[in-house]
PDB file of N, CA and C in Angstrom:
ATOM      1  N   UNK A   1     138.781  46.851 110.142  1.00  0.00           N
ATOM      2  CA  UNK A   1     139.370  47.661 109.096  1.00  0.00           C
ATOM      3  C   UNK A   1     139.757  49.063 109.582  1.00  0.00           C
ATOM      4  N   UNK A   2     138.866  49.580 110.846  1.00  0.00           N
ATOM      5  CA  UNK A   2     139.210  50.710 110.957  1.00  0.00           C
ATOM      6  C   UNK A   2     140.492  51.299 111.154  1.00  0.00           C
ATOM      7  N   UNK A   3     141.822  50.067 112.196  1.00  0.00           N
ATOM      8  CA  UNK A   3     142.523  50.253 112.519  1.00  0.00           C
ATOM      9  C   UNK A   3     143.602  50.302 111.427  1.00  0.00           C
ATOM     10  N   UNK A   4     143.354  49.333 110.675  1.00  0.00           N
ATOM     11  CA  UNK A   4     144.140  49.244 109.109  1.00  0.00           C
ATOM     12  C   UNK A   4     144.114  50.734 108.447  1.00  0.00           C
ATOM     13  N   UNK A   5     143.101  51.505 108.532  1.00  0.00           N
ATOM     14  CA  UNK A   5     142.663  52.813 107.680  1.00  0.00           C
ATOM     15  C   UNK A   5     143.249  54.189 108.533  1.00  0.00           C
ATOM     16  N   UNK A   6     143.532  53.905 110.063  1.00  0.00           N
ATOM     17  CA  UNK A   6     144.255  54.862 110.802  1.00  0.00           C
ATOM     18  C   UNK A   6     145.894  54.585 110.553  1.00  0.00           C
ATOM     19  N   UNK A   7     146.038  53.599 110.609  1.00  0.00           N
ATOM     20  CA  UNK A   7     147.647  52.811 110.600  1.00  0.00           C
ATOM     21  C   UNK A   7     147.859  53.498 109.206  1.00  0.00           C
ATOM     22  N   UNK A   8     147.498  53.679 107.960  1.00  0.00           N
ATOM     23  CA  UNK A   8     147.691  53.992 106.473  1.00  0.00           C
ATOM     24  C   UNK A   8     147.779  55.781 107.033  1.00  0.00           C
ATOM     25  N   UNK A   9     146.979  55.964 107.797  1.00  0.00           N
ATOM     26  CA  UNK A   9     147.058  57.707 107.787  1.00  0.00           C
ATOM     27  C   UNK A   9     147.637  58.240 108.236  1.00  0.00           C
ATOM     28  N   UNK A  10     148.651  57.386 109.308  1.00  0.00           N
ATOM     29  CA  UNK A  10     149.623  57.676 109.980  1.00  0.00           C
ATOM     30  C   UNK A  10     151.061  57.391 108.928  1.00  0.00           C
ATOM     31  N   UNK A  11     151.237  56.498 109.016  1.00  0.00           N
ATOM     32  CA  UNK A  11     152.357  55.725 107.729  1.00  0.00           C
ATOM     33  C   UNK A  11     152.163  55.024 106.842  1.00  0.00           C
ATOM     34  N   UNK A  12     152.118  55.868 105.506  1.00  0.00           N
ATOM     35  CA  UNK A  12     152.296  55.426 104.533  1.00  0.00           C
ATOM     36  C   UNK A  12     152.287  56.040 102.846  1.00  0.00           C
ATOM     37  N   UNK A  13     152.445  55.926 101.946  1.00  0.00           N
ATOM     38  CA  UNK A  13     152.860  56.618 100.969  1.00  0.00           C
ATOM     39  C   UNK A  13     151.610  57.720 100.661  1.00  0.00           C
ATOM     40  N   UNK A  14     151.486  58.975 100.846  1.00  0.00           N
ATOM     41  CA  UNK A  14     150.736  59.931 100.007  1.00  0.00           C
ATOM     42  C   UNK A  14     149.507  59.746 100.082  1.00  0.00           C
ATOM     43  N   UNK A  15     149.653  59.039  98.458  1.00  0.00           N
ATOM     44  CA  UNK A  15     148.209  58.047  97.671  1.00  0.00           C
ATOM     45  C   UNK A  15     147.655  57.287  98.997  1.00  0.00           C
ATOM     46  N   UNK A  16     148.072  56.769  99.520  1.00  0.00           N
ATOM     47  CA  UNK A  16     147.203  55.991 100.181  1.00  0.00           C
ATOM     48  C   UNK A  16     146.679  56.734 101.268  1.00  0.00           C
ATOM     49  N   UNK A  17     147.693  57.576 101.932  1.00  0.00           N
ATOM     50  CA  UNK A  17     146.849  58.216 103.290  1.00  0.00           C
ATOM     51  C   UNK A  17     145.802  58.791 102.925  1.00  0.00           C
ATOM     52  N   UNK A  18     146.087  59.673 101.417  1.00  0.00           N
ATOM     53  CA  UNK A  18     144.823  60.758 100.877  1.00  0.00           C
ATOM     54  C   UNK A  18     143.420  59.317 100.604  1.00  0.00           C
ATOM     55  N   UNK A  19     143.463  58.415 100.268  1.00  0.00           N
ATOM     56  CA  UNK A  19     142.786  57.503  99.735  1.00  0.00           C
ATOM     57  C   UNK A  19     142.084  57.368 101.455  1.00  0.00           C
ATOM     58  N   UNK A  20     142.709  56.595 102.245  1.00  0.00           N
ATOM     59  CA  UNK A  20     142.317  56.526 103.325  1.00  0.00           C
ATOM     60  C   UNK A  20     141.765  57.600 104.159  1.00  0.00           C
ATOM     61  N   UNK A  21     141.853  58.693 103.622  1.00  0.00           N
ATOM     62  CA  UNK A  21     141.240  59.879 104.423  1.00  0.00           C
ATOM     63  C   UNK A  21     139.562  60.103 103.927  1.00  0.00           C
ATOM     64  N   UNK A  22     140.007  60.001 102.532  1.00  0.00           N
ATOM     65  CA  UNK A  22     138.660  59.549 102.012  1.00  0.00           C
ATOM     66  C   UNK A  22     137.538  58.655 102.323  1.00  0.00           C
ATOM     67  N   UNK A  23     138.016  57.753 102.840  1.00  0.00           N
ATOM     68  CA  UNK A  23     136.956  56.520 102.974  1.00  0.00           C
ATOM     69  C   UNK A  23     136.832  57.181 104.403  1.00  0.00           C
ATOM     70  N   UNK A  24     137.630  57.150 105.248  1.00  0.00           N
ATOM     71  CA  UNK A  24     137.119  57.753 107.000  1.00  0.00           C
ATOM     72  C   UNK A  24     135.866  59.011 106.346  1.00  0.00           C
ATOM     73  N   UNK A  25     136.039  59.506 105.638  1.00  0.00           N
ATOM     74  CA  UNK A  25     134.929  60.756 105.426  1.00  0.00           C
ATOM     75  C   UNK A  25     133.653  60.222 104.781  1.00  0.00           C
ATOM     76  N   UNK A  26     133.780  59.129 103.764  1.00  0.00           N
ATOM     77  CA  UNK A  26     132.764  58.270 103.678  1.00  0.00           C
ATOM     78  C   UNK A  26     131.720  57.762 104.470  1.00  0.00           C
ATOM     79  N   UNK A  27     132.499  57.247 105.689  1.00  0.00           N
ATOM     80  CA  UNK A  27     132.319  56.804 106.763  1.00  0.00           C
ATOM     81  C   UNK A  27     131.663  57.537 107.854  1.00  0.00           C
ATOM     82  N   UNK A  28     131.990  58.942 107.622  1.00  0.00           N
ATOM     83  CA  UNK A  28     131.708  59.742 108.540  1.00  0.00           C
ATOM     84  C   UNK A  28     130.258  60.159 108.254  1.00  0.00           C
ATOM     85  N   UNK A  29     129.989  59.830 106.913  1.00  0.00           N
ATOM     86  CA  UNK A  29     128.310  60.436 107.103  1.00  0.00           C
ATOM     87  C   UNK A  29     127.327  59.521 107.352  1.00  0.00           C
ATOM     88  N   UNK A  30     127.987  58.346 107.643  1.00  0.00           N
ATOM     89  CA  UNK A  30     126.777  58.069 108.632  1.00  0.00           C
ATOM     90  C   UNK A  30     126.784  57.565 110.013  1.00  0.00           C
ATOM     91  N   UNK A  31     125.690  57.979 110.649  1.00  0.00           N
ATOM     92  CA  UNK A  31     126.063  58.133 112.144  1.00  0.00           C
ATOM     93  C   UNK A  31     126.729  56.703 112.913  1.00  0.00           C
ATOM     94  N   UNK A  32     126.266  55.637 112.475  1.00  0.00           N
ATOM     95  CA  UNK A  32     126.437  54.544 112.975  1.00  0.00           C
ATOM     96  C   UNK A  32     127.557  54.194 113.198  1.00  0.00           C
ATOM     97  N   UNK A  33     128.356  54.408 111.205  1.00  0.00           N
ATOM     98  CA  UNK A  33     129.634  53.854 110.643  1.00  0.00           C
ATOM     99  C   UNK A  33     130.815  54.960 111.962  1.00  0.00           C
ATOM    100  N   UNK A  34     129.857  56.715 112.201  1.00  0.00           N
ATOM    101  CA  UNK A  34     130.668  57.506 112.924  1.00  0.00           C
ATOM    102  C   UNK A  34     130.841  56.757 113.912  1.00  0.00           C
ATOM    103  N   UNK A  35     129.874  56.325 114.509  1.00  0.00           N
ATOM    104  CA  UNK A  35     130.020  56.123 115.938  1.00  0.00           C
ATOM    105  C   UNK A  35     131.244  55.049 116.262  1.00  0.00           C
ATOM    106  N   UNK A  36     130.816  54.257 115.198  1.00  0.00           N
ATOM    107  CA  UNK A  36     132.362  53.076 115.886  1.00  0.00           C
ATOM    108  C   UNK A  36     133.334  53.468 115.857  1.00  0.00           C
ATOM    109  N   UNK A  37     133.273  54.121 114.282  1.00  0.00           N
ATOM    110  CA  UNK A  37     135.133  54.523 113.910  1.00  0.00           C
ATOM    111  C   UNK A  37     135.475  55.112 114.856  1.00  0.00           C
ATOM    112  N   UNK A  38     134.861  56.788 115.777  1.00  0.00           N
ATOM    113  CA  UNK A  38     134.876  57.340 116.968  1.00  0.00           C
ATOM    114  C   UNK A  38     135.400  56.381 118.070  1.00  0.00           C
ATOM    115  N   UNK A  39     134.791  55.736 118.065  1.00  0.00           N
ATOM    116  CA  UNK A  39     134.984  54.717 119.767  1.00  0.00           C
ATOM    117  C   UNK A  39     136.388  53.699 119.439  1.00  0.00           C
ATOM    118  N   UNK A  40     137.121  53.595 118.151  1.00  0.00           N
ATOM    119  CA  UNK A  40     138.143  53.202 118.312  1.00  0.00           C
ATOM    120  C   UNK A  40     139.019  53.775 117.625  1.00  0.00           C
ATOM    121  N   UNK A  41     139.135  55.306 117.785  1.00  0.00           N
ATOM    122  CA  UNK A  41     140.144  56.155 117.602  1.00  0.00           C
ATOM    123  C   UNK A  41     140.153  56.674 116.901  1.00  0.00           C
ATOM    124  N   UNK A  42     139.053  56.672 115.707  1.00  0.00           N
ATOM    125  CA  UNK A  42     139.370  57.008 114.505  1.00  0.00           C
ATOM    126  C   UNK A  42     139.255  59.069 114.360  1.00  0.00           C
ATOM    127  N   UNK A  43     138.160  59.936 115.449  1.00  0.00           N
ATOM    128  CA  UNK A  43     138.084  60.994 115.080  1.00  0.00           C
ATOM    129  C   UNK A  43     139.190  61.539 115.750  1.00  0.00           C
ATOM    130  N   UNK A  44     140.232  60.569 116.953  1.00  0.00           N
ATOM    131  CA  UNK A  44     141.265  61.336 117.581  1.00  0.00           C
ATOM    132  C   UNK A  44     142.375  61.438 116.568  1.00  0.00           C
ATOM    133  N   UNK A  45     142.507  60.620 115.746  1.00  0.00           N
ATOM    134  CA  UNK A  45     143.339  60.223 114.473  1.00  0.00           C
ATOM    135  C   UNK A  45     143.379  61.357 113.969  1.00  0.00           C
ATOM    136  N   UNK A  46     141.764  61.793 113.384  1.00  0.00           N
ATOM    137  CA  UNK A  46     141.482  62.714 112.959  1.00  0.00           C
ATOM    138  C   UNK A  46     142.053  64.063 113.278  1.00  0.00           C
ATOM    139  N   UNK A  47     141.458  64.384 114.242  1.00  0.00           N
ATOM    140  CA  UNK A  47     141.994  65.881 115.035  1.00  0.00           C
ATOM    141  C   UNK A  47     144.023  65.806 115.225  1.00  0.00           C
ATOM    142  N   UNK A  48     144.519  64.653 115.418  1.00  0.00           N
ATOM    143  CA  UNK A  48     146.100  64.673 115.083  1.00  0.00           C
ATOM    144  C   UNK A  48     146.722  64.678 113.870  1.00  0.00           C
ATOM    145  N   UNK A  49     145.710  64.790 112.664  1.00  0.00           N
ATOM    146  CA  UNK A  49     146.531  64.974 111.626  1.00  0.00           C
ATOM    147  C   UNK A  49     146.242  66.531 111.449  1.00  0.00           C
ATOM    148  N   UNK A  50     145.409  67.160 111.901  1.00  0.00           N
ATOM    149  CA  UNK A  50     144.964  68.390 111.770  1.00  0.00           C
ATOM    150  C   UNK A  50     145.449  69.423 112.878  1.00  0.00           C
ATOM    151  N   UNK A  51     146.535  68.627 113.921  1.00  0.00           N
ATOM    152  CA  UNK A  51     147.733  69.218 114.795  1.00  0.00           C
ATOM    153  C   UNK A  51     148.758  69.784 113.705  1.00  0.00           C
ATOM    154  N   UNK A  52     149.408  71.095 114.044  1.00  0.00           N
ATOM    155  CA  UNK A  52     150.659  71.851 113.521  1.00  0.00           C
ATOM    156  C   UNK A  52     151.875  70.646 113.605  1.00  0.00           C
ATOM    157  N   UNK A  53     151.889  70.600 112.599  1.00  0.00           N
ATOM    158  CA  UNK A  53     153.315  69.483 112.006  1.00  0.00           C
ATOM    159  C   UNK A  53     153.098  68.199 112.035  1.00  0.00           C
ATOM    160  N   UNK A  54     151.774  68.315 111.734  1.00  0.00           N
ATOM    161  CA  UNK A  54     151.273  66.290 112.283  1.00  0.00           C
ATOM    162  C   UNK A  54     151.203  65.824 110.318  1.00  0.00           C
ATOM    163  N   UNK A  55     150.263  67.018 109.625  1.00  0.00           N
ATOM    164  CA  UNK A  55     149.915  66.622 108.214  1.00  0.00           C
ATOM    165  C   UNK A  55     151.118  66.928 106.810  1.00  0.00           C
ATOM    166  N   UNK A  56     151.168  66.150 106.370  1.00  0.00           N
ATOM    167  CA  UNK A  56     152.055  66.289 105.270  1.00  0.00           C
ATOM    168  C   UNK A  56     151.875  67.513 104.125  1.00  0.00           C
ATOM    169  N   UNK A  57     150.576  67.655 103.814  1.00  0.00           N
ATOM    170  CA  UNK A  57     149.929  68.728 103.026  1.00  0.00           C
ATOM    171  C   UNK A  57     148.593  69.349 103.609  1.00  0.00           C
ATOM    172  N   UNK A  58     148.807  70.570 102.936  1.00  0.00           N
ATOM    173  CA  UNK A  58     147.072  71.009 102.915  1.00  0.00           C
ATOM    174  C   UNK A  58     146.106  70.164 102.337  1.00  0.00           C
ATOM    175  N   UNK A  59     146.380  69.742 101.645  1.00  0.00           N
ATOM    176  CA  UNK A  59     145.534  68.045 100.972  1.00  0.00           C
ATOM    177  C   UNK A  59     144.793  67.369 102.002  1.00  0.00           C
ATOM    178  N   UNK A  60     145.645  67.295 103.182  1.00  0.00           N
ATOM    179  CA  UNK A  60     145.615  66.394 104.227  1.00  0.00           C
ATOM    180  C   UNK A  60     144.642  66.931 104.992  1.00  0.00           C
ATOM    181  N   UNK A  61     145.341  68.289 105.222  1.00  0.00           N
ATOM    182  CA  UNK A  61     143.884  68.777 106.642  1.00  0.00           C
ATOM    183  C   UNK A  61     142.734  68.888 105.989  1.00  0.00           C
ATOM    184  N   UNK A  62     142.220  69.278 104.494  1.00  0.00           N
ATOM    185  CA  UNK A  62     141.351  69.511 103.677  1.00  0.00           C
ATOM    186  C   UNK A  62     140.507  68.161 103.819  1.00  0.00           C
ATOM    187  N   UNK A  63     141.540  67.001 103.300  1.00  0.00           N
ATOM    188  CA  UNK A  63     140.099  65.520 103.617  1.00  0.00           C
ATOM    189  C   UNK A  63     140.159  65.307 104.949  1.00  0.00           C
ATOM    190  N   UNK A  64     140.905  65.718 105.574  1.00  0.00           N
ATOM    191  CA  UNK A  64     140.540  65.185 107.492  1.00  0.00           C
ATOM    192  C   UNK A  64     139.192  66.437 107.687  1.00  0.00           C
ATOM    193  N   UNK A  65     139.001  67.480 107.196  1.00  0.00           N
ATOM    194  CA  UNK A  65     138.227  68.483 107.769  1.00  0.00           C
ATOM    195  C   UNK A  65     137.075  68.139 107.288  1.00  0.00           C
ATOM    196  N   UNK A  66     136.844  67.528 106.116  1.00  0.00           N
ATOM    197  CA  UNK A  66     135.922  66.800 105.373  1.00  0.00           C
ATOM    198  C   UNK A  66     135.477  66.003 106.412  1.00  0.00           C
ATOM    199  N   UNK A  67     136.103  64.981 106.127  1.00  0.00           N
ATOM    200  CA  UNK A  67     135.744  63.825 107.764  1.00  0.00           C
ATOM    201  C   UNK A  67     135.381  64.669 109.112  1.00  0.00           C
ATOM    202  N   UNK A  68     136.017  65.441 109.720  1.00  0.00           N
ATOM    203  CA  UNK A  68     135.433  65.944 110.362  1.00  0.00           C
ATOM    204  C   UNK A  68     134.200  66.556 110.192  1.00  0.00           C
ATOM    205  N   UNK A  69     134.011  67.091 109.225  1.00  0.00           N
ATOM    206  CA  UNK A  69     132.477  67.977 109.280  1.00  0.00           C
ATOM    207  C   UNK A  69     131.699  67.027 108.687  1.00  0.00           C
ATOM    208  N   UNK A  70     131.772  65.883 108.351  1.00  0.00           N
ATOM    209  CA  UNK A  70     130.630  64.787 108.365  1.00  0.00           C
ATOM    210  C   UNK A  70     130.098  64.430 109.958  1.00  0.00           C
ATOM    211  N   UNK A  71     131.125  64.497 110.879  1.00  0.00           N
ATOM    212  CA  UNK A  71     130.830  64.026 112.117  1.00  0.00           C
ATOM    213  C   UNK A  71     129.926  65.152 112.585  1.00  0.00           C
ATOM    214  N   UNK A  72     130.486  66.241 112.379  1.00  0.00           N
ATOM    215  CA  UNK A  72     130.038  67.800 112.586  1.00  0.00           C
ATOM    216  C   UNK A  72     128.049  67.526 112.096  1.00  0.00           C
ATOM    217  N   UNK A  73     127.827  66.768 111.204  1.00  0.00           N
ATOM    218  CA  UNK A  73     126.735  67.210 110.670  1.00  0.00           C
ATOM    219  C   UNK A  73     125.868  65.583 111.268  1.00  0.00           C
ATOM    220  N   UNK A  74     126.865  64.575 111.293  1.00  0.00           N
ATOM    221  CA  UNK A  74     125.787  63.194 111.694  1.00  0.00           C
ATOM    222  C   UNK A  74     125.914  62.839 113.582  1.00  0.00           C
ATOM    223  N   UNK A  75     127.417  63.519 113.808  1.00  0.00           N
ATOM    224  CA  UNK A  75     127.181  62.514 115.261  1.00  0.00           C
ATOM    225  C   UNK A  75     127.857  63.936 115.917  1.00  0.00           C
ATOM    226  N   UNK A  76     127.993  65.223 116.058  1.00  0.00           N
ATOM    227  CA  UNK A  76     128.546  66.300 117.037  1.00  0.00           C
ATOM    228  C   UNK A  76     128.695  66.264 118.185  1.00  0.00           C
ATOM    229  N   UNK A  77     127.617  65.107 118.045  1.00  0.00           N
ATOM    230  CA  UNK A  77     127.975  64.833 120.169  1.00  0.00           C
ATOM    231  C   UNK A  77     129.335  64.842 120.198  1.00  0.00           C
ATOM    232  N   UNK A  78     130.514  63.780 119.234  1.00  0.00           N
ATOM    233  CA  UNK A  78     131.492  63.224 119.660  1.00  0.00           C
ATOM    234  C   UNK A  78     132.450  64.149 119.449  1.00  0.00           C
ATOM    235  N   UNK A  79     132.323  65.242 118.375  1.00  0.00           N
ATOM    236  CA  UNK A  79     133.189  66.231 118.635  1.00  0.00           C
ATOM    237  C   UNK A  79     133.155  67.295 120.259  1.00  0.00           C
ATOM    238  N   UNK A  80     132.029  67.102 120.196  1.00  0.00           N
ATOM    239  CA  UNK A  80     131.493  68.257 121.581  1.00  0.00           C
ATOM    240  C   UNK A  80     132.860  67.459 122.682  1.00  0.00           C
ATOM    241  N   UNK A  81     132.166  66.178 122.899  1.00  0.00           N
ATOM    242  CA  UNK A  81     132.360  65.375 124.032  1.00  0.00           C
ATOM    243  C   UNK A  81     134.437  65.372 124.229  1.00  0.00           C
ATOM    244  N   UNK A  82     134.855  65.120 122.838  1.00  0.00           N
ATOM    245  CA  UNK A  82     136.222  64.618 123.093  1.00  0.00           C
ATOM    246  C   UNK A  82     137.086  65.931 122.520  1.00  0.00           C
ATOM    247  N   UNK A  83     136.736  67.204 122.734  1.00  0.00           N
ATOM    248  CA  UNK A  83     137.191  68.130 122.790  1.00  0.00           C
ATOM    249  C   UNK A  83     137.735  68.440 121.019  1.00  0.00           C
ATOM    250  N   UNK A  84     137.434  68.204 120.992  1.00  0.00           N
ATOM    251  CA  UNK A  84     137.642  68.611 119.314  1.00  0.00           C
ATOM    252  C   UNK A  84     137.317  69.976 118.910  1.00  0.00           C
ATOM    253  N   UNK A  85     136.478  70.599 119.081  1.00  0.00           N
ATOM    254  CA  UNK A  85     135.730  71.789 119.096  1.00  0.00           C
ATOM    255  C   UNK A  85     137.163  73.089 119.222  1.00  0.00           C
ATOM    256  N   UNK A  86     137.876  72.548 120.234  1.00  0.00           N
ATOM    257  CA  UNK A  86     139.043  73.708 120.225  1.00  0.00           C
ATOM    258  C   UNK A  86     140.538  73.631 119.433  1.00  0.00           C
ATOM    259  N   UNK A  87     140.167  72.041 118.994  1.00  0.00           N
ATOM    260  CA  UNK A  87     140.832  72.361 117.929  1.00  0.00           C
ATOM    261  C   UNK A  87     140.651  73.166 116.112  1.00  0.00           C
ATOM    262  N   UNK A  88     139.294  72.522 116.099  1.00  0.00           N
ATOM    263  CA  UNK A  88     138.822  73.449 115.023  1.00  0.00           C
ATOM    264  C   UNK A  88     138.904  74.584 115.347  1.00  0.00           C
ATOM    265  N   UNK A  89     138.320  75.294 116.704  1.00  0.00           N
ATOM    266  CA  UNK A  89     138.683  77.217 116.447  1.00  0.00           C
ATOM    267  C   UNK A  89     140.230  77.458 116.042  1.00  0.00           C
ATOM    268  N   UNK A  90     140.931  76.145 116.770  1.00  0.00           N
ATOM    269  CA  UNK A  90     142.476  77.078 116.488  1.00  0.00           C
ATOM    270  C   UNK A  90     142.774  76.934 114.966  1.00  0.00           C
ATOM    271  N   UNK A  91     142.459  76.307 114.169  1.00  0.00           N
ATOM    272  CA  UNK A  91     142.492  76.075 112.567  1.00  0.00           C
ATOM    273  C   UNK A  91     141.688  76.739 112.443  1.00  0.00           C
ATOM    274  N   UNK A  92     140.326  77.056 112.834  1.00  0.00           N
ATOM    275  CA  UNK A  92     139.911  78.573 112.296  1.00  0.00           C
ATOM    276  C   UNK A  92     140.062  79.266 111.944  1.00  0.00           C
ATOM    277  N   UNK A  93     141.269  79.746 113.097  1.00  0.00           N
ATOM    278  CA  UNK A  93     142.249  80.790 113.466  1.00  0.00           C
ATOM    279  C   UNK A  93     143.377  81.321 112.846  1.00  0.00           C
ATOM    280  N   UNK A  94     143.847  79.917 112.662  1.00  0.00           N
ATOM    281  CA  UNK A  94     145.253  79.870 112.379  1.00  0.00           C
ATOM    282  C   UNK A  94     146.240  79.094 110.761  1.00  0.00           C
ATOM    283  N   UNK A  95     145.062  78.184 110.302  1.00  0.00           N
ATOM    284  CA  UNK A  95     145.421  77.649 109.051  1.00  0.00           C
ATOM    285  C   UNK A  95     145.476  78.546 107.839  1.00  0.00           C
ATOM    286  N   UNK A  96     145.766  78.164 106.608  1.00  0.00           N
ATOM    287  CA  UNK A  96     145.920  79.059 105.766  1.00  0.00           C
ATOM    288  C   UNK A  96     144.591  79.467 105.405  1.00  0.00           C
ATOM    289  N   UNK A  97     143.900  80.210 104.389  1.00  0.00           N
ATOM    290  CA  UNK A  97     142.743  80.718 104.018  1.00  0.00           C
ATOM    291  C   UNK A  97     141.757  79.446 103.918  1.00  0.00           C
ATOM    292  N   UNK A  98     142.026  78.199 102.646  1.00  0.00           N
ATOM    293  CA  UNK A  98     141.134  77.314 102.341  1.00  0.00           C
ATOM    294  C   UNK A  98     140.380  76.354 103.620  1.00  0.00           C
ATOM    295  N   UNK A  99     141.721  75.829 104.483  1.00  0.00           N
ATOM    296  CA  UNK A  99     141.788  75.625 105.930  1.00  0.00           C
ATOM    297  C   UNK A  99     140.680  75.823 106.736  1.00  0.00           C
ATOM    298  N   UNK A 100     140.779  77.381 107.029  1.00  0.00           N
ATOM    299  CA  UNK A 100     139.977  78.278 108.113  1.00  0.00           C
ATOM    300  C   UNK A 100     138.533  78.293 107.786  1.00  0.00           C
ATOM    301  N   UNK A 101     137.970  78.373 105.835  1.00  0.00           N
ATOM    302  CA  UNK A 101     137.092  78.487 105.495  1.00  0.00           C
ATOM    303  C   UNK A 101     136.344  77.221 105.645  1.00  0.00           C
ATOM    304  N   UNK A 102     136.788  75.794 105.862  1.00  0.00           N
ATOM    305  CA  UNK A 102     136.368  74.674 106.078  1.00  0.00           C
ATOM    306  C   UNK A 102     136.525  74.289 107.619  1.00  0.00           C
ATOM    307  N   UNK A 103     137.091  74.714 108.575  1.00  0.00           N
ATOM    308  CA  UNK A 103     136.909  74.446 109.719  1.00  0.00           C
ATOM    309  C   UNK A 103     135.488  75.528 110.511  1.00  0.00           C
ATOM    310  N   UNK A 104     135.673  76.527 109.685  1.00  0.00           N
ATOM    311  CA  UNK A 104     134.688  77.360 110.141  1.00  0.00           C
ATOM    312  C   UNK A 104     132.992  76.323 109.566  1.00  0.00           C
ATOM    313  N   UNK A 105     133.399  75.669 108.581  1.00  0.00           N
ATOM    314  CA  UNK A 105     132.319  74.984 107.993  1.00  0.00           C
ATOM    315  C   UNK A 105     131.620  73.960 108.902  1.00  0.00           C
ATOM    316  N   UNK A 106     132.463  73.124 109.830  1.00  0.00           N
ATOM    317  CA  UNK A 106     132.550  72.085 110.476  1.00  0.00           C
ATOM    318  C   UNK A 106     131.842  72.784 111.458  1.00  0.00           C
ATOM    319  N   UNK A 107     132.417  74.037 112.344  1.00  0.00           N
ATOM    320  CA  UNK A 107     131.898  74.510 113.374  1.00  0.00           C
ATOM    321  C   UNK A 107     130.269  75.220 112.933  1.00  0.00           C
ATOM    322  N   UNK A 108     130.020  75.716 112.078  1.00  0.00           N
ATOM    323  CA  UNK A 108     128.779  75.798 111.797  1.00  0.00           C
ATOM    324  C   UNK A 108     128.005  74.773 111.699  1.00  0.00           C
ATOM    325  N   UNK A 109     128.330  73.932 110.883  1.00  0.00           N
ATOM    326  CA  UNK A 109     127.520  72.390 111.018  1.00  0.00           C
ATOM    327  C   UNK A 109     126.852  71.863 112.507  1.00  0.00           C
ATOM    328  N   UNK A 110     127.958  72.505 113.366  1.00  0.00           N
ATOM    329  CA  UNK A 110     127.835  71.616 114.915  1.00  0.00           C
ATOM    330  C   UNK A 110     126.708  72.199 115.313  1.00  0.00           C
ATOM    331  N   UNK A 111     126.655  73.859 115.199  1.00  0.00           N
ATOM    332  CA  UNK A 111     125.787  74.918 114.988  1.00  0.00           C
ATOM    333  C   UNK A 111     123.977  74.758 114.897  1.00  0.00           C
ATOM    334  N   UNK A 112     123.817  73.772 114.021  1.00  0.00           N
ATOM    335  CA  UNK A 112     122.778  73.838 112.980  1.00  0.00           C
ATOM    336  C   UNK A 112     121.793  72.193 113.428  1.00  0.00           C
ATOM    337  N   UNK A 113     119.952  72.770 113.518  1.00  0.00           N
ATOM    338  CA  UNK A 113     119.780  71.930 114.311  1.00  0.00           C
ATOM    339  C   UNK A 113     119.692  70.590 113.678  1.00  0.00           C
ATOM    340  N   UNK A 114     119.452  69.428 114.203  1.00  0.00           N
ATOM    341  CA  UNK A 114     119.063  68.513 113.584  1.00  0.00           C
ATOM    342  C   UNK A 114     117.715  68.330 112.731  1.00  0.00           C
ATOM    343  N   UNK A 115     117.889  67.639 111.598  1.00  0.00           N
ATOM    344  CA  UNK A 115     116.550  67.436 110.813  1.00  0.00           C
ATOM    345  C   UNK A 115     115.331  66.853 111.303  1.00  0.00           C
TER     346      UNK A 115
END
């Protein structure tokens, strides 16, 4: 399914990508469900919709950043590892206000020790 749920986030109407962004963030809180989706593309998916001119709306980077900071809080290794980390500073940096305040969220998460 995972590939079905990247394929929708790449092409396809609105409703569904936002729908599908959702469930990847579902997905993302728990470490296990992270780990696979991770190992077959799913957080690189991630970090390319959250590339300058990749997302259709702020809608978009908002539930991808979601998904991301689930990973941020259950599996960070995989952000550490596959460079993700510099993309969040540059949306830090550089997204509009709501954006920056949720990527900064993600990077604190990575931050913060385990339970």
């Amino acid at each position: 399914y995972t590939s079905f749920l990247l394929a929708i986030v790449e092409k396809d109407t609105v409703e569904c990508q936002l729908t599908a962004l959702r469930i990847l963030w579902a997905v993302s809180m728990d470490r296990d469900a992270a780990e696979l989706v991770g190992m077959l593309g799913g957080l690189q998916a991630l970090m390319g919709v959250l590339q300058e001119g990749r997302s259709q709306s702020n809608e978009h980077r908002l539930l991808c950043l979601d998904a991301v900071q689930g990973y941020a809080i259950t599996y960070k290794e995989a952000l550490i590892s596959s460079g993700s980390v510099a993309e969040l500073l540059r949306v830090a940096r550089f997204g509009d206000r709501t954006v920056q305040i949720k990527a900064a969220m993600c990077l604190r998460n990575m931050a913060l020790k385990d339970p």
